[in-house]
Protein backbone atom coordinates (compact mmCIF):
# COMPACT_ATOMS: atom_id res chain seq x y z
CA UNK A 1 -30.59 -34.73 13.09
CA UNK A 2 -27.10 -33.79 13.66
CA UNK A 3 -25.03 -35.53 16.46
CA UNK A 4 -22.47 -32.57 17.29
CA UNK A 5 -21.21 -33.24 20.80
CA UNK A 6 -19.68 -29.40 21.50
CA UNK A 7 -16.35 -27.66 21.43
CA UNK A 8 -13.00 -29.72 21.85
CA UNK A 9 -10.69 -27.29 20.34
CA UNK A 10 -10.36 -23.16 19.70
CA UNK A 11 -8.22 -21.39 17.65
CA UNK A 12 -7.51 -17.58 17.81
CA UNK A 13 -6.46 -15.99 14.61
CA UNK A 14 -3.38 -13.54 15.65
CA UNK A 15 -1.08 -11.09 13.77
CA UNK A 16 2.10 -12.32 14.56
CA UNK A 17 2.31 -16.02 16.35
CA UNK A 18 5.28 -15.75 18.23
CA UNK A 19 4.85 -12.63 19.56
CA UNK A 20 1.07 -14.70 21.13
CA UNK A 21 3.14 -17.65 22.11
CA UNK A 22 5.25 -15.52 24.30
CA UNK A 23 2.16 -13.99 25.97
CA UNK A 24 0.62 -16.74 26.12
CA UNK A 25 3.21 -19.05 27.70
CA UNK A 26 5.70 -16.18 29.39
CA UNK A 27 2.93 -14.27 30.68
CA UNK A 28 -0.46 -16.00 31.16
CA UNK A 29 1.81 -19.22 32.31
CA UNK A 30 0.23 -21.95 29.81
CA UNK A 31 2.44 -24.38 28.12
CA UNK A 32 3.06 -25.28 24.78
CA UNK A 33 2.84 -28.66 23.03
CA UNK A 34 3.43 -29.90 19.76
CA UNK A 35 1.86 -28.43 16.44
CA UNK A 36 1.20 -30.38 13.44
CA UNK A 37 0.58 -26.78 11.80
CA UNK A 38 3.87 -24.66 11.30
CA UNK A 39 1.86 -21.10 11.00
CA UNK A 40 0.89 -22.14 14.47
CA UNK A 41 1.18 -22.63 18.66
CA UNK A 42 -1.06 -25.02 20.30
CA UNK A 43 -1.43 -24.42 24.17
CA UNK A 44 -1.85 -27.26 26.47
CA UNK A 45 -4.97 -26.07 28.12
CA UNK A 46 -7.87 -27.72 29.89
CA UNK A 47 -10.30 -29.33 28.98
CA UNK A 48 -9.99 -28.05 25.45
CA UNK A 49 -6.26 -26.85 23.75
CA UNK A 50 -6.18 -23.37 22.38
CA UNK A 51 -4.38 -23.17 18.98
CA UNK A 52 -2.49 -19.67 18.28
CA UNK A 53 -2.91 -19.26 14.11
CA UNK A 54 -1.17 -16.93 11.92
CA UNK A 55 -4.25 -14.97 10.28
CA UNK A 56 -6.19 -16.03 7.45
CA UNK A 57 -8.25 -12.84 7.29
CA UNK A 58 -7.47 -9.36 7.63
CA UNK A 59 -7.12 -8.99 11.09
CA UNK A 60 -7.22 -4.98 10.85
CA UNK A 61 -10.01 -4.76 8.21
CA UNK A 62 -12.61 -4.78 11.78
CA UNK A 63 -12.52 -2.34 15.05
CA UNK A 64 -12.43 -4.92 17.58
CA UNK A 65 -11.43 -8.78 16.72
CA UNK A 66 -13.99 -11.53 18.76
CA UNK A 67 -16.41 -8.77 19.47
CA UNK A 68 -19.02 -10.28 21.73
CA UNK A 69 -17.33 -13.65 22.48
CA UNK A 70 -15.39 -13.83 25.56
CA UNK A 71 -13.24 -16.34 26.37
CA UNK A 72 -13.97 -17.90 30.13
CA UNK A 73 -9.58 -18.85 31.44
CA UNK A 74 -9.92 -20.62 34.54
CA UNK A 75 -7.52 -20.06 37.24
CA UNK A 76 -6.24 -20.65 40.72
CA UNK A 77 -5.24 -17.36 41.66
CA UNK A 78 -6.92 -14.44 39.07
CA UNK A 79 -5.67 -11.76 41.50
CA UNK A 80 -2.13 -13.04 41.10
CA UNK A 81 -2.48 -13.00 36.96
CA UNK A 82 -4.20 -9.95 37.40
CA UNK A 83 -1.07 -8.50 39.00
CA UNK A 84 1.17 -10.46 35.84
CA UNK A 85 -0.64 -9.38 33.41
CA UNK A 86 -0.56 -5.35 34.72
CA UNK A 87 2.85 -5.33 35.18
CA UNK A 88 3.45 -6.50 31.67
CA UNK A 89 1.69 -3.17 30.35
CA UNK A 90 -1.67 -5.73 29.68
CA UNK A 91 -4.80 -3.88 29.54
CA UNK A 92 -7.05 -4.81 32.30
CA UNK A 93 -10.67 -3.86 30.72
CA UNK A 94 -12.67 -5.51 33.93
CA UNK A 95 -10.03 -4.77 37.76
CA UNK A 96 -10.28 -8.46 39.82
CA UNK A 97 -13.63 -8.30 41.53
CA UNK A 98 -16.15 -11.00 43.20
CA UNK A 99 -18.01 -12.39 40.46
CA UNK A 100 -20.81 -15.32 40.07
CA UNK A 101 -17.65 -17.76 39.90
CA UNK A 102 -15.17 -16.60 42.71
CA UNK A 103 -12.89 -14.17 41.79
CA UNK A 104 -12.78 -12.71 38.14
CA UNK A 105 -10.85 -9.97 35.88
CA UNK A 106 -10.96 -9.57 32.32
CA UNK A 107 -7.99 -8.26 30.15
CA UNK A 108 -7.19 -8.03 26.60
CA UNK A 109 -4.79 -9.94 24.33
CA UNK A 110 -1.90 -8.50 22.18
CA UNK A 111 -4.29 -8.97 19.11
CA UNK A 112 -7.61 -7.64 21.74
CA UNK A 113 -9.21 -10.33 22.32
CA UNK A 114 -11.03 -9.81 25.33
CA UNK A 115 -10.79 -12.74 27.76
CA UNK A 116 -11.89 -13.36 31.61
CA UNK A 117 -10.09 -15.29 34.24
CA UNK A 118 -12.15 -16.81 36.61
CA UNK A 119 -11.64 -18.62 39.92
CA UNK A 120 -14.33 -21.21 39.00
C-alpha cells in the first residue's frame, strides 16, 4: 500500500517567469524566496510554496492551460485583491460574491490559469 501523505508543493508551468513573478509578487502581494532552480520563482505561500517554472511543454499547443483544476488562494481581504487585480487589466472570470467560504472571486493568470481567492 502506498504511504503518500498529500500535496506539499505546486508548480505552475508559465511562458515567461519573470513576467509571473511580477504578477505574482507586485500584484497578488506574495513574496519570493530562494530558488534552487534558475528557470524558476518559488513563492513563499502557506501552507504549501508555489513554484513559477519556465515551461517544459508547449504551453500554446492546448485552449485553456489547468482546465478543470482551480487553484483555492486564501486571503484576508478578496474584495480588496479583487479591486488590485481589476485595476491591473486582470480578468475577473467569477465578480467577489458570498461564497461557501466567506467572500470569494476568481480571476485568471497571465498564462490563464484560473484561480479563486477565498476569505476562508
Amino acid at each position: 500500500m502506498t504511504n503518500a501523505i498529500g500535496p506539499n508543493f505546486l508548480t505552475l508551468q508559465v511562458r515567461d517567469v519573470e513576467r509571473a513573478r511580477r504578477f505574482y509578487t507586485e500584484v497578488i502581494g506574495f513574496r519570493e524566496t530562494e530558488s534552487k532552480v534558475p528557470t524558476a520563482a518559488v513563492l513563499e505561500t502557506e501552507p504549501i510554496k508555489i513554484a513559477l517554472r519556465q515551461a517544459t511543454v508547449d504551453l500554446d499547443s492546448v485552449t485553456e492551460l489547468g482546465w478543470g483544476v482551480v487553484l483555492w488562494i486564501k486571503a484576508k481581504d478578496p474584495d480588496g485583491l479583487a479591486k488590485t487585480v481589476a485595476d491591473h487589466g486582470v480578468t475577473i472570470t467569477k465578480p467577489p460574491c458570498d461564497g461557501f467560504c466567506g467572500r470569494e472571486f476568481q480571476f485568471k493568470d497571465p498564462d490563464g490559469y484560473e484561480l479563486t481567492v477565498y476569505e476562508g
